[in-house]
Protein backbone atom coordinates (compact mmCIF):
# COMPACT_ATOMS: atom_id res chain seq x y z
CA UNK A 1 5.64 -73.55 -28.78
CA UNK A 2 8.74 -73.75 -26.80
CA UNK A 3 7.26 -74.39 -23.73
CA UNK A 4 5.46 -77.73 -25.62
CA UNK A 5 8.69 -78.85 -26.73
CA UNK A 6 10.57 -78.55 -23.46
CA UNK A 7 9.86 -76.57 -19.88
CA UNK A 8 13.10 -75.19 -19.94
CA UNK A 9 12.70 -73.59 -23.33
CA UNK A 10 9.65 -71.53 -21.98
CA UNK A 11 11.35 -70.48 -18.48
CA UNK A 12 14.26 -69.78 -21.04
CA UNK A 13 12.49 -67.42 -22.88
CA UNK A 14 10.75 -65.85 -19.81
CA UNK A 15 13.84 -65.43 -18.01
CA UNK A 16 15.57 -63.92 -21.51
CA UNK A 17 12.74 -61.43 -21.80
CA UNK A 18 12.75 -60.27 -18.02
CA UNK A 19 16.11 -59.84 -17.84
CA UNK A 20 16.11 -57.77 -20.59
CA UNK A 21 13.49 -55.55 -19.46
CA UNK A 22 15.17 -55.18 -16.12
CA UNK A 23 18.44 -54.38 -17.86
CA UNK A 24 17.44 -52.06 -20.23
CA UNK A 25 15.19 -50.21 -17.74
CA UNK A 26 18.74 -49.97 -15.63
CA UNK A 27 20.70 -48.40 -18.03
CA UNK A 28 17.67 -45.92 -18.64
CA UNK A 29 17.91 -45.18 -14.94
CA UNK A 30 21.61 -44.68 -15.22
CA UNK A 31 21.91 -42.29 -18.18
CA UNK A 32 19.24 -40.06 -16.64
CA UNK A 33 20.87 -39.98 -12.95
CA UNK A 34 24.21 -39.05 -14.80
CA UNK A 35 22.27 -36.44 -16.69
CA UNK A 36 21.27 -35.16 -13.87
CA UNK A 37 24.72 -34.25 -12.24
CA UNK A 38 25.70 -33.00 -15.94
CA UNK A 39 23.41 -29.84 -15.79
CA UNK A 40 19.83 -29.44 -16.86
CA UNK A 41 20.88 -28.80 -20.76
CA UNK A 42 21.96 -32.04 -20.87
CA UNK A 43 18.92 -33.72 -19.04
CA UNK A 44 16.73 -31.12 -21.44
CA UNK A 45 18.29 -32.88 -24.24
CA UNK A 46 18.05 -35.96 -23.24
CA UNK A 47 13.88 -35.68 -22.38
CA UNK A 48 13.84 -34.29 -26.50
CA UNK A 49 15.80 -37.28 -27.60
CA UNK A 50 13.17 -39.80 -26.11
CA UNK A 51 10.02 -37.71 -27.26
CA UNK A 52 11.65 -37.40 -30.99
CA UNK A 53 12.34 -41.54 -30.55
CA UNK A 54 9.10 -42.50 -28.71
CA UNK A 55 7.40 -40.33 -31.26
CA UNK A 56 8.69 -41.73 -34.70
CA UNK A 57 8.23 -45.22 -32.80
CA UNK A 58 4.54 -44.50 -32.26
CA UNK A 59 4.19 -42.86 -36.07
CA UNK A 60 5.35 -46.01 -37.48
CA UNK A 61 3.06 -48.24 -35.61
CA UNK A 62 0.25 -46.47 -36.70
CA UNK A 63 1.18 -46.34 -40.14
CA UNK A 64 1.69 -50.23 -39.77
CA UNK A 65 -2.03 -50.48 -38.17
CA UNK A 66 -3.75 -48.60 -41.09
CA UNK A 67 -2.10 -50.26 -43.92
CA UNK A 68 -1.87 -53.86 -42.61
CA UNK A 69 1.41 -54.40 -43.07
């Protein structure tokens, strides 16, 4: 819809969303490389943190699927 009302709204948005990917995907590169000088306990914990997250993530977007909600 953006994109209909004005081009710059659309490359906007694209831009917006890119960026944040790229960003995001930075800092994710960060914290592990850190990690990784602070010993493997750390980068163990880290790896558990995402599965637990990506996990419950996944749970509720199933749950979401099957009711309809």
């Amino acid at each position: 819809m953006g994109w209909r009302e004005m081009r710059a709204n659309g490359v906007g948005f694209l831009t917006g969303f890119y960026l944040s990917i790229l960003l995001s995907l930075s800092a994710i590169i960060i914290v592990f490389g850190t990690a990784r000088q602070l010993g493997p306990k750390v980068n163990r914990a880290l790896i558990g943190i995402s599965v637990i997250a990506l996990f419950c993530f996944s749970m509720y977007q199933l749950w979401r699927g099957i009711t309809g909600t």
